[in-house]
Structure formats: C-alpha cells, structure tokens
C-alpha atoms as a PDB file:
ATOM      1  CA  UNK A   1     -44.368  -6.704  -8.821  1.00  0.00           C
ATOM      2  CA  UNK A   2     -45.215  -4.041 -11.456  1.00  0.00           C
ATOM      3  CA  UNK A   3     -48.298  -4.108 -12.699  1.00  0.00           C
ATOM      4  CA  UNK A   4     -48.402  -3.379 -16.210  1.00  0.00           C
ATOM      5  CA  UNK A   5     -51.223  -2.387 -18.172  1.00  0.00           C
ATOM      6  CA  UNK A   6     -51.823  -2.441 -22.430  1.00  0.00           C
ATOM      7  CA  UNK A   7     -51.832   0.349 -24.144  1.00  0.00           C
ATOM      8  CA  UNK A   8     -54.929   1.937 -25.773  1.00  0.00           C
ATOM      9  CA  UNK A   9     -55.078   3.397 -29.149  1.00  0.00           C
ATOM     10  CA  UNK A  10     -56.267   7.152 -29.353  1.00  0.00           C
ATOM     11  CA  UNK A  11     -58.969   7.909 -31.251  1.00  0.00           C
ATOM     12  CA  UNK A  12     -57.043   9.794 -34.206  1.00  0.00           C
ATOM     13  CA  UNK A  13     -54.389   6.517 -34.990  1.00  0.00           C
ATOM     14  CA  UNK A  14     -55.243   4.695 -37.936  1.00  0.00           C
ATOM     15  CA  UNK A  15     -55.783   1.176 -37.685  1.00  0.00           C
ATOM     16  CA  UNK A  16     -54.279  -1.373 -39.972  1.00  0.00           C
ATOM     17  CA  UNK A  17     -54.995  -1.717 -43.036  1.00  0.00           C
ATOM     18  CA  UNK A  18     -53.434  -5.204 -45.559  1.00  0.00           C
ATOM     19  CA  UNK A  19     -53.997  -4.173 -49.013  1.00  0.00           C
ATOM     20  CA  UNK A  20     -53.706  -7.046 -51.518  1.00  0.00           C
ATOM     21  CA  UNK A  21     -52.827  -7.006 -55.087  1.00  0.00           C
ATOM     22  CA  UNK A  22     -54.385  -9.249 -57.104  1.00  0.00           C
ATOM     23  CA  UNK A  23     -51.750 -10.201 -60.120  1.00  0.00           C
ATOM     24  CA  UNK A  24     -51.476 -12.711 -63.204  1.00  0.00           C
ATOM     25  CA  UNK A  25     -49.457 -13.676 -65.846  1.00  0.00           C
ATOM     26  CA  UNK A  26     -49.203 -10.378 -68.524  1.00  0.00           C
ATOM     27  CA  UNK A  27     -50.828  -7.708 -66.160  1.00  0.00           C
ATOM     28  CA  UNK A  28     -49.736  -3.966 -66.224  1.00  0.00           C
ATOM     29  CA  UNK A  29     -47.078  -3.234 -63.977  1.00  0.00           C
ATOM     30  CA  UNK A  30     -48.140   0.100 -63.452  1.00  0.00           C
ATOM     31  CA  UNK A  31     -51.392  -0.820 -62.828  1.00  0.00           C
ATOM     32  CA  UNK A  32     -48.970  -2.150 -59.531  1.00  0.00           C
ATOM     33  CA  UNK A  33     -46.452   0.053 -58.533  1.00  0.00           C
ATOM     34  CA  UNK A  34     -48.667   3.067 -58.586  1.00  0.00           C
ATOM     35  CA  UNK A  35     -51.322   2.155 -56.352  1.00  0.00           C
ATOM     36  CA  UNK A  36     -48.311   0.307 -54.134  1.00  0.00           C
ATOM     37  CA  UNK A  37     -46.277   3.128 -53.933  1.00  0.00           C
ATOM     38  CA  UNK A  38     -48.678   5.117 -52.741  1.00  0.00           C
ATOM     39  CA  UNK A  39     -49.943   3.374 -50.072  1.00  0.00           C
ATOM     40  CA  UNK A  40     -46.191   3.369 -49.448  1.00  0.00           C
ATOM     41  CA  UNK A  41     -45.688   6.955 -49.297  1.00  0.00           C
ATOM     42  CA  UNK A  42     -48.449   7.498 -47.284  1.00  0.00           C
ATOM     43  CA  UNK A  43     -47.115   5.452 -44.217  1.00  0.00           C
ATOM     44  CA  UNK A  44     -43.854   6.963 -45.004  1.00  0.00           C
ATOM     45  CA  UNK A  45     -45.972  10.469 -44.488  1.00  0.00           C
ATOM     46  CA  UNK A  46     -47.140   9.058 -40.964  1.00  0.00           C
ATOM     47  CA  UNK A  47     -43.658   8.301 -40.033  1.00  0.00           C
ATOM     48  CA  UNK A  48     -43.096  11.940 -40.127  1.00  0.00           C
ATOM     49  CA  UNK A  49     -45.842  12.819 -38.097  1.00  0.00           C
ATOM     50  CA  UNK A  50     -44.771  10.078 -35.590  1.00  0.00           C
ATOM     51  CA  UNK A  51     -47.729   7.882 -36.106  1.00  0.00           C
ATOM     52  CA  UNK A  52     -47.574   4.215 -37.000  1.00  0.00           C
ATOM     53  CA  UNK A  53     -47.752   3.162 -40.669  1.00  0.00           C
ATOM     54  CA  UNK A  54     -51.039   1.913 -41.517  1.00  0.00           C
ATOM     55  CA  UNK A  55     -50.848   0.159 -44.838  1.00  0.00           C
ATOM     56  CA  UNK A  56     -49.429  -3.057 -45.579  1.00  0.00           C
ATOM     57  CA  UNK A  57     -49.583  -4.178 -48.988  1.00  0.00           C
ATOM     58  CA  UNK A  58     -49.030  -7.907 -50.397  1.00  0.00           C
ATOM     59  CA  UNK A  59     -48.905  -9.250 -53.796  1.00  0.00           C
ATOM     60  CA  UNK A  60     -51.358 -11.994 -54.907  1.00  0.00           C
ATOM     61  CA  UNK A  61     -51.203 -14.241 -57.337  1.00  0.00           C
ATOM     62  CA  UNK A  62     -52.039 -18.122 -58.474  1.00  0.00           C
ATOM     63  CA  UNK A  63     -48.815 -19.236 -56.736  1.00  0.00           C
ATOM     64  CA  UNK A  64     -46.463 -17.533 -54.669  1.00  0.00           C
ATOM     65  CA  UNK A  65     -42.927 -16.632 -56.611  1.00  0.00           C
ATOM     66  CA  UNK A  66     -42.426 -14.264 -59.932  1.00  0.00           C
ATOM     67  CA  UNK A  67     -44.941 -13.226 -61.864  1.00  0.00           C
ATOM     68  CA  UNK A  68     -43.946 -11.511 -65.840  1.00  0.00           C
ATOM     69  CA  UNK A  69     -46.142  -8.683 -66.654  1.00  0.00           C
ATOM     70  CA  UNK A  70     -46.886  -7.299 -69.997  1.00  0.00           C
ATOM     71  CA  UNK A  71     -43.609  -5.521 -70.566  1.00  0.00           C
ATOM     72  CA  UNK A  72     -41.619  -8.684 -69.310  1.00  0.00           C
ATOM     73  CA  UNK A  73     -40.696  -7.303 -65.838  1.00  0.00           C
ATOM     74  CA  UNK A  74     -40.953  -9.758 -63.693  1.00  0.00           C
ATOM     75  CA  UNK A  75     -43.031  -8.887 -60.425  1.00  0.00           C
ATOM     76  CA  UNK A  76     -42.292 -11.338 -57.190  1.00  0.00           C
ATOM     77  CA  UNK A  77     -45.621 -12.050 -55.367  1.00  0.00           C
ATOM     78  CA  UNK A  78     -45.522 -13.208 -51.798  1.00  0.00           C
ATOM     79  CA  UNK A  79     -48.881 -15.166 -51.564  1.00  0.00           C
ATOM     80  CA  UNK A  80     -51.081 -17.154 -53.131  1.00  0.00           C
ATOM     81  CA  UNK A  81     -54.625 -16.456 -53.146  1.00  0.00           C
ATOM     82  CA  UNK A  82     -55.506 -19.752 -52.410  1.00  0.00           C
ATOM     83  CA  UNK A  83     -54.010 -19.045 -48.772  1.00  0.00           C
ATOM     84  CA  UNK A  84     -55.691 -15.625 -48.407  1.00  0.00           C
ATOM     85  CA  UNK A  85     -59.369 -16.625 -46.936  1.00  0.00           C
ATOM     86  CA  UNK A  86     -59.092 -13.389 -45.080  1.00  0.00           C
ATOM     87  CA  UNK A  87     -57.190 -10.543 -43.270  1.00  0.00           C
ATOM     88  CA  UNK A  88     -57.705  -8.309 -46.146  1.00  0.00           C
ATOM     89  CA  UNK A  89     -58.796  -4.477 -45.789  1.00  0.00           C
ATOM     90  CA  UNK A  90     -58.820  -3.971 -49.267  1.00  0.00           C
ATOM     91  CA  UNK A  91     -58.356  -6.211 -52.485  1.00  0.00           C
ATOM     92  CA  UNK A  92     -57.021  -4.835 -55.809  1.00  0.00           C
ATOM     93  CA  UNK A  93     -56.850  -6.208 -58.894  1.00  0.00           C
ATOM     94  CA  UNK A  94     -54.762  -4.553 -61.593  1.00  0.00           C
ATOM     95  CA  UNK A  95     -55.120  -4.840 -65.450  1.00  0.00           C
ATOM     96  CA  UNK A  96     -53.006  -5.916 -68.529  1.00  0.00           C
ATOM     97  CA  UNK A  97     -53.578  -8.187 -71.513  1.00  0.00           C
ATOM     98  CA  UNK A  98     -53.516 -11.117 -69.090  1.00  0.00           C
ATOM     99  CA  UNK A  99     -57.427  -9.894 -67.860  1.00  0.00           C
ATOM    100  CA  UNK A 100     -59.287 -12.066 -70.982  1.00  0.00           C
ATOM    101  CA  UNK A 101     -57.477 -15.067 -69.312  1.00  0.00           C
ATOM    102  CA  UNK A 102     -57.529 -14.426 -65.809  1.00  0.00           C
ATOM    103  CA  UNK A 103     -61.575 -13.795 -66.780  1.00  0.00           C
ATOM    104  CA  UNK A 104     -62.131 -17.673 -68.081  1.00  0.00           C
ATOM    105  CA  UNK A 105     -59.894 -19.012 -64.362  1.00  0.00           C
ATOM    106  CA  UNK A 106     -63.252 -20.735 -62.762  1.00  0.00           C
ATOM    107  CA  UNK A 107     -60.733 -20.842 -59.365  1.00  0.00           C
ATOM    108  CA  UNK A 108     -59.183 -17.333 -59.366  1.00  0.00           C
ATOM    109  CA  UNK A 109     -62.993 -16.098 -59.996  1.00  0.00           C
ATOM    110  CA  UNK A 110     -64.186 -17.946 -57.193  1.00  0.00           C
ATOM    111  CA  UNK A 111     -61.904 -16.361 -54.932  1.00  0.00           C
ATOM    112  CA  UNK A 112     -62.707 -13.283 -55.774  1.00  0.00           C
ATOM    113  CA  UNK A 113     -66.708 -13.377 -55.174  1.00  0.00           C
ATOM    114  CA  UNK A 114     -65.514 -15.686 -51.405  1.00  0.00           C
ATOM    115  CA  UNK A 115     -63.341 -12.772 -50.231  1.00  0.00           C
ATOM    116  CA  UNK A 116     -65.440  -9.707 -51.375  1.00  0.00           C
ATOM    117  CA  UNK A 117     -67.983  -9.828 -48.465  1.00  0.00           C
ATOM    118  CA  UNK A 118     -64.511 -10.282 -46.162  1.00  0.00           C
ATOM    119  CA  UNK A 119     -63.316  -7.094 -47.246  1.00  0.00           C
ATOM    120  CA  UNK A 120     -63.911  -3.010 -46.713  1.00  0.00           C
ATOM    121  CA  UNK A 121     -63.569  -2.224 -50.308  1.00  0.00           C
ATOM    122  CA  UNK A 122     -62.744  -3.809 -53.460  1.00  0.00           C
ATOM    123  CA  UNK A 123     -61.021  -1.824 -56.246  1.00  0.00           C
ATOM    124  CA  UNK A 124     -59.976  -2.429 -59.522  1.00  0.00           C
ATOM    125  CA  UNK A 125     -57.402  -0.587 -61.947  1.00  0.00           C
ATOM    126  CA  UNK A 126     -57.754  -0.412 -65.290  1.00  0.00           C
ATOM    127  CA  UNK A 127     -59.076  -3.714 -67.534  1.00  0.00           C
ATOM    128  CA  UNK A 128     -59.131  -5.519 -64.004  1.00  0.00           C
ATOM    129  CA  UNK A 129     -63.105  -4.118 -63.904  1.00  0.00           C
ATOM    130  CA  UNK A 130     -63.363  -7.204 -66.010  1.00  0.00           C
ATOM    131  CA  UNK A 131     -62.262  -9.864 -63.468  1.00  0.00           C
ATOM    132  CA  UNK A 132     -64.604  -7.680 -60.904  1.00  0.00           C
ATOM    133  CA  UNK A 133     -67.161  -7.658 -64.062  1.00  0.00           C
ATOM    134  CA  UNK A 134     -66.568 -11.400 -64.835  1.00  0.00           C
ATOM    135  CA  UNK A 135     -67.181 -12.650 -60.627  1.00  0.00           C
ATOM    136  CA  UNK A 136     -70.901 -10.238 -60.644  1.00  0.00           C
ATOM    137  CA  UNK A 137     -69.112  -7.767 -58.121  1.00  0.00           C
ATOM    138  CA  UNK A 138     -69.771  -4.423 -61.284  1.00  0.00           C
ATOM    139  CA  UNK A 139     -73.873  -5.640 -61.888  1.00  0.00           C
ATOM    140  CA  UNK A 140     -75.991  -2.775 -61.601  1.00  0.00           C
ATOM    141  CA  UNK A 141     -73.233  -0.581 -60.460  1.00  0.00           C
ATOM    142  CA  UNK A 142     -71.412   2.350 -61.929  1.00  0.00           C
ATOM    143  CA  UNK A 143     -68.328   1.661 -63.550  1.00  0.00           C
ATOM    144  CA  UNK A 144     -64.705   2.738 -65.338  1.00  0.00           C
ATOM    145  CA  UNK A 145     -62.077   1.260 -67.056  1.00  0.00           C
ATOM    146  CA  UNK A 146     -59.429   2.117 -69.694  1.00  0.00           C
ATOM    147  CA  UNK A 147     -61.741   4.311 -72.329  1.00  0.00           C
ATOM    148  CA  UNK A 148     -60.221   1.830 -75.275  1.00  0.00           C
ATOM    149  CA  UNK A 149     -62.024  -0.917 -73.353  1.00  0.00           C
ATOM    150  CA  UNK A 150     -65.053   0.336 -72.183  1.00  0.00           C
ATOM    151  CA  UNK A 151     -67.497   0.250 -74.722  1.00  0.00           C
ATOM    152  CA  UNK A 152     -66.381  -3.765 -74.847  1.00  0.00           C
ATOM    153  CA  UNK A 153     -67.041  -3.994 -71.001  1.00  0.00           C
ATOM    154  CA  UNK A 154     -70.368  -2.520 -71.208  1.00  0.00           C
ATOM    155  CA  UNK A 155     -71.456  -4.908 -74.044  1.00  0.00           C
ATOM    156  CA  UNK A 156     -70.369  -7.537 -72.653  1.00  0.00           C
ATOM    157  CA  UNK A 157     -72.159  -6.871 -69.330  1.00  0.00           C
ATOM    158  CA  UNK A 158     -75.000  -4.501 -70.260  1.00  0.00           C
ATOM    159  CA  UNK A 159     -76.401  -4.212 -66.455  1.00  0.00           C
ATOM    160  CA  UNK A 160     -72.880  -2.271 -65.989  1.00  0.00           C
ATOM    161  CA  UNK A 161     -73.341   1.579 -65.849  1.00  0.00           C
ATOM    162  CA  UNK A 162     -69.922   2.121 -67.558  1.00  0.00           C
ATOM    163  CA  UNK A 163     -68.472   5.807 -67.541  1.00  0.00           C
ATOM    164  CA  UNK A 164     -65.508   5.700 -69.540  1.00  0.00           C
ATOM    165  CA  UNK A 165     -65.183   9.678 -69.226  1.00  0.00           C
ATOM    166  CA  UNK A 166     -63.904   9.436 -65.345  1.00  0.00           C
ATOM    167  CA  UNK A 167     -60.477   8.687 -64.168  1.00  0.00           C
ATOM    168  CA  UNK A 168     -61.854   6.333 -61.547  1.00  0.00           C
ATOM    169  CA  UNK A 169     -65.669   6.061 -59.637  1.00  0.00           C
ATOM    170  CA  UNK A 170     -67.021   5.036 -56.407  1.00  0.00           C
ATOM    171  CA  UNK A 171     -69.960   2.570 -56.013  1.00  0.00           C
ATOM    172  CA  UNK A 172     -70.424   1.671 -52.161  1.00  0.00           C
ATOM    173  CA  UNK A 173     -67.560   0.315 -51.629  1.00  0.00           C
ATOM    174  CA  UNK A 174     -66.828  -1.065 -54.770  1.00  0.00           C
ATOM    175  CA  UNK A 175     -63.981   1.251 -56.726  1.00  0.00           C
ATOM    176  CA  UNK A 176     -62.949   1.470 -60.466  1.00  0.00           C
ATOM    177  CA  UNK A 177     -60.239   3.425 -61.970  1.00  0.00           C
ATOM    178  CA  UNK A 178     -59.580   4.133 -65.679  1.00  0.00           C
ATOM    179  CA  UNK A 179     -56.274   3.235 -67.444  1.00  0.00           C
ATOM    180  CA  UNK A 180     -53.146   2.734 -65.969  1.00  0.00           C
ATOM    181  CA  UNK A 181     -51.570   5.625 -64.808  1.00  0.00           C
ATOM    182  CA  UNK A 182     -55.197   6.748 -62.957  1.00  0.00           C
ATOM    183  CA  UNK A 183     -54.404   3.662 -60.104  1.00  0.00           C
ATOM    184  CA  UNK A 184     -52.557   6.850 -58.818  1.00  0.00           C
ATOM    185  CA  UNK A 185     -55.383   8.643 -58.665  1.00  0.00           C
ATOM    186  CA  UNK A 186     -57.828   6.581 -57.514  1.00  0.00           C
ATOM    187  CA  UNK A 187     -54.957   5.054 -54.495  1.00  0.00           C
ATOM    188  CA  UNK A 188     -54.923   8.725 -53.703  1.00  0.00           C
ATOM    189  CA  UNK A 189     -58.552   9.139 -52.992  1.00  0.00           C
ATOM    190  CA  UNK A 190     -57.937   6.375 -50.750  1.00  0.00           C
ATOM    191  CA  UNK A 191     -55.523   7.438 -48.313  1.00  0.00           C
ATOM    192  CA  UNK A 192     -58.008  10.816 -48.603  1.00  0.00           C
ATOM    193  CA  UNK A 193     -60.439   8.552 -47.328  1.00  0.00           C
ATOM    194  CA  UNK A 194     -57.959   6.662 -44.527  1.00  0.00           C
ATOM    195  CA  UNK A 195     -56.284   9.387 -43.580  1.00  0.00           C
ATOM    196  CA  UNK A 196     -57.389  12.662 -44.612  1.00  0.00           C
ATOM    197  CA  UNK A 197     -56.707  15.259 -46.702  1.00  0.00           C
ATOM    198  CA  UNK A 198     -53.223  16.626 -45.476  1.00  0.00           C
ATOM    199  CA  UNK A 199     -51.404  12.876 -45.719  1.00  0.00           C
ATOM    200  CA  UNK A 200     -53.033  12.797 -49.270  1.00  0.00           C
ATOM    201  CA  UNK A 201     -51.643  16.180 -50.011  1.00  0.00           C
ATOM    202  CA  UNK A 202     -47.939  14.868 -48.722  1.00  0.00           C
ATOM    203  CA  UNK A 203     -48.300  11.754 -51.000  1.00  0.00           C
ATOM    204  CA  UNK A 204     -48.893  13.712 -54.213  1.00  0.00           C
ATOM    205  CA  UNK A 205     -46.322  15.845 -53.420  1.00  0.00           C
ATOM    206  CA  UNK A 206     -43.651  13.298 -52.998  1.00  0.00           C
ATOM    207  CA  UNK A 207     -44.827  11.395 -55.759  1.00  0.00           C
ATOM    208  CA  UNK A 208     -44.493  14.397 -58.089  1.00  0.00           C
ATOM    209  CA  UNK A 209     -48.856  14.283 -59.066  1.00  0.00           C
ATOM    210  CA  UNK A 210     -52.204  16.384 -59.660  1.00  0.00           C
ATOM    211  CA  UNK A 211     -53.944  15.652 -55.964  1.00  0.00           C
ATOM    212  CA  UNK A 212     -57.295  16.068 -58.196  1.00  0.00           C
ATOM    213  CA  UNK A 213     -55.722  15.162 -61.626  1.00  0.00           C
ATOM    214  CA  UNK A 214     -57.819  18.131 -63.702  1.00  0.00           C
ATOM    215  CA  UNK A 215     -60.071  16.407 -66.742  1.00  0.00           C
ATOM    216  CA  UNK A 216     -60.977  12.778 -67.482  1.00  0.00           C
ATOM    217  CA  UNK A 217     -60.279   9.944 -69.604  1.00  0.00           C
ATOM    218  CA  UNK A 218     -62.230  11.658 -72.635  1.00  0.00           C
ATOM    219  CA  UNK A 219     -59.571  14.216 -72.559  1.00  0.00           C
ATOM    220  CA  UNK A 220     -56.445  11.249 -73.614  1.00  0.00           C
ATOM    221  CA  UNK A 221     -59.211   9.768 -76.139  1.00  0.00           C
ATOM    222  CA  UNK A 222     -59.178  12.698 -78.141  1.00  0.00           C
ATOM    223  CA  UNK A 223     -55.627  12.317 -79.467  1.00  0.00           C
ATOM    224  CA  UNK A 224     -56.102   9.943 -82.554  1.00  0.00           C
ATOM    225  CA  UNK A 225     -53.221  10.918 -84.056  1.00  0.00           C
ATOM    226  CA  UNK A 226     -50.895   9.013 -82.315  1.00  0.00           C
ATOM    227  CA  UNK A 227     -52.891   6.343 -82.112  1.00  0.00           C
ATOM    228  CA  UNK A 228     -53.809   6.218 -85.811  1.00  0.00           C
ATOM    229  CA  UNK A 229     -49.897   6.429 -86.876  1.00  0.00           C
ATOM    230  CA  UNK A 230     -47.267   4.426 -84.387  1.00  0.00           C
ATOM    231  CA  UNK A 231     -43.784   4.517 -84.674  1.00  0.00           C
ATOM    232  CA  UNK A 232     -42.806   1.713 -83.637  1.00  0.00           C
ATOM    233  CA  UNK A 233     -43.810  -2.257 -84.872  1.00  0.00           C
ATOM    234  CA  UNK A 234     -44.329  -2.976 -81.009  1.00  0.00           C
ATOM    235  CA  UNK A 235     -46.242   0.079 -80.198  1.00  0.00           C
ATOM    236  CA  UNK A 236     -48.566  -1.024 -83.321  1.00  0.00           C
ATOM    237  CA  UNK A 237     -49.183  -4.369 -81.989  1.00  0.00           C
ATOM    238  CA  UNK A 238     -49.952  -2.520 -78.457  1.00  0.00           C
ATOM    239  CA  UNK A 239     -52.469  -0.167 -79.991  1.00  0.00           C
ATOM    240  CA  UNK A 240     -53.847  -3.234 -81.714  1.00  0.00           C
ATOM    241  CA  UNK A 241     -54.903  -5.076 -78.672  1.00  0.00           C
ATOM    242  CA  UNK A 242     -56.318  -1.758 -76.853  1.00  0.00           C
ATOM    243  CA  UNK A 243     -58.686  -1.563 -80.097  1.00  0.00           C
ATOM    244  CA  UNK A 244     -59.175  -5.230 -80.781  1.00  0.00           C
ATOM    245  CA  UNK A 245     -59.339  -6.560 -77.390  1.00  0.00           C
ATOM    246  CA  UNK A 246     -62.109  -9.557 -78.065  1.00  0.00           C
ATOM    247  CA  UNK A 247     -65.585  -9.040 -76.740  1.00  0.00           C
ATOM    248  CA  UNK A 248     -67.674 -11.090 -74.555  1.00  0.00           C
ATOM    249  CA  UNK A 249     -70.826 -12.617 -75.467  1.00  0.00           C
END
C-alpha cells in the first residue's frame, strides 16, 4: 500500500486570509470595490508567481441578498453578520450616508465589538470610522476619515486623535482610511504588509494607481471652488450632506 504523507507549507506561502466587508443600506460603493479589487488583484498577482491566492473576500451585511448603496447600485452580499462569529482575518467596514444609521443599530454594533478581538485587524474606509467610533474600537487611538467629516467625528468622540490630513493611519491593528477613493490606498498597504512590496507594486500597476499616493487629504480640501458652486441639483444635495452631516452629542 502507498503510504502517503500531507504536504507541508514552505515558509514563504501565504496563509489564508477571509476579508469581510461590512455593508448597509446607502453605503459608498467605492468604499467596496476598491479595497475588493485589490485584494483581488493581488491573488491574481500570486497566480503568476505560481503561489496560491491568499485572500478571500465576503460581503456582510444585516441579511444575506442585495444591498442599494448611495448611488442606487445594488451590491449582492453573501452573508449575514449574524452568521459570522468567526473565521475572519480582517473586517472592513466601508462608508456612505447610510453610517448615521448603521451607528444607532444596537445589533450590528454589537457584532462589531464580539468579532474585533476574533480578528488580525480591523479597518475602516471612509465615514465607516464612525461605526468603529460608535462600538469604542477608535478611543484613545489615532484616527482618519473623509476630511468633510472629521472635525464632526472628533467632536463627537473627543478621546479620538483624528488626523484628517492623512489618506489612511495605522493604530495597532486598528486601520482608518480617508474618503473614498483612499480604500485603495490603504488595501494597498495591506497586501504590502501580507505580501510584500513587489505583489503591492504588481497591484498598483494593474490597477492603474500611485503605490504611495503623493500628498494627503488636506491637499483635495483646498479646492472650495467646486465645492462652493455645483453644477448639478444632485451634486448640491451631495455636497450638502458632506457639510451638514449631523453631529453626535
């Protein structure tokens, strides 16, 4: 009979890593895609180097099925979190208007705090620092978040160093990014972290972005123009809630 025997995993393969996305009702879908697709790209960078992929991302949300985000795409998530006790590497939750509601969810909040200590890191994109803010995971940590909503986030939770000037900071291994677009960035600095610099460097490249995006947030804040004089009836109301989002007390 042949004896068979399991085979061991070299020191250099990268384990596997389940990266969930939090989502809700009226969240960015950016705030989504960008951090998904490059976890995507990454393992699609591995198959060319003939090692396994590494990432496997899910969608989260109160129910399993479609989710509409801000901009009315619809988003289809494959689990709820109420079946997600564990298994996760790494838990993400994304921003959008929907963040003041998701904030006041007693259950969703719960979850949140439960799974933390179950996970390597927690990161947040965008206004989802306030669902981290809202559970206690941000107190006495530094913090980012979209720069038109960070002076309300640290108000509302004054024990939060907030630095709305960075596209996205570590705290242990708690991880903030600031709006939208900067989920790239920060996802980047994760593979950097997984899988090292040259598999990073592959990702940006395919996805067409700055490796080390040059600048921060403060450098987008300074263009009031725009902002002071919209086109558009819908991009009006948009600018209106990125001013006039309501504060906590």
């Amino acid at each position: 009979m042949k004896k068979e025997f399991s085979k061991k995993r070299s020191p250099e393969e990268p384990r596997f890593r389940r990266v969930g996305f939090l989502v809700y009702p009226d969240c960015q879908s950016l705030d989504l895609s960008g951090p998904y697709e490059t976890f995507h790209w990454a393992n699609v960078m591995l198959s060319v180097l003939r090692k396994p992929p590494t990432y496997h991302s899910v969608v989260i949300a109160q129910a399993a099925g479609p989710v509409s985000t801000m901009s009315g795409l619809q988003i289809m998530a494959s689990h709820s979190y109420g079946e997600m006790a564990e298994g996760l590497d790494t838990l993400v939750v994304v921003g959008g208007t929907g963040c003041e509601a998701v904030t006041e969810d007693s259950a969703l909040l719960e979850w949140v705090r439960s799974i933390a200590p179950r996970t390597r890191r927690i990161v947040s994109i965008c206004t989802g620092a306030a669902v981290l803010a809202r559970a206690g995971l941000l107190d006495h940590r530094r913090a980012t978040t979209h720069w038109t909503y960070a002076d309300r986030l640290a108000k509302a939770y004054p024990s939060i160093e907030v630095d709305a000037s960075r596209i996205f900071v570590r705290d242990g291994n708690v991880y903030t990014s600031g709006g939208i677009t900067a989920g790239i960035d920060l996802a980047l600095s994760l593979v950097e972290e997984d899988l090292g610099r040259e598999t990073m460097l592959g990702v940006a490249r395919a996805l067409l972005v700055f490796p080390r995006r040059p600048g921060g947030q403060s450098q987008f804040k300074g263009h009031t123009s725009v902002l002071e004089k919209p086109l558009r009836a819908d991009v009006s109301e948009l600018q209106t809630w990125m001013w006039r989002i309501p504060r906590r007390t």
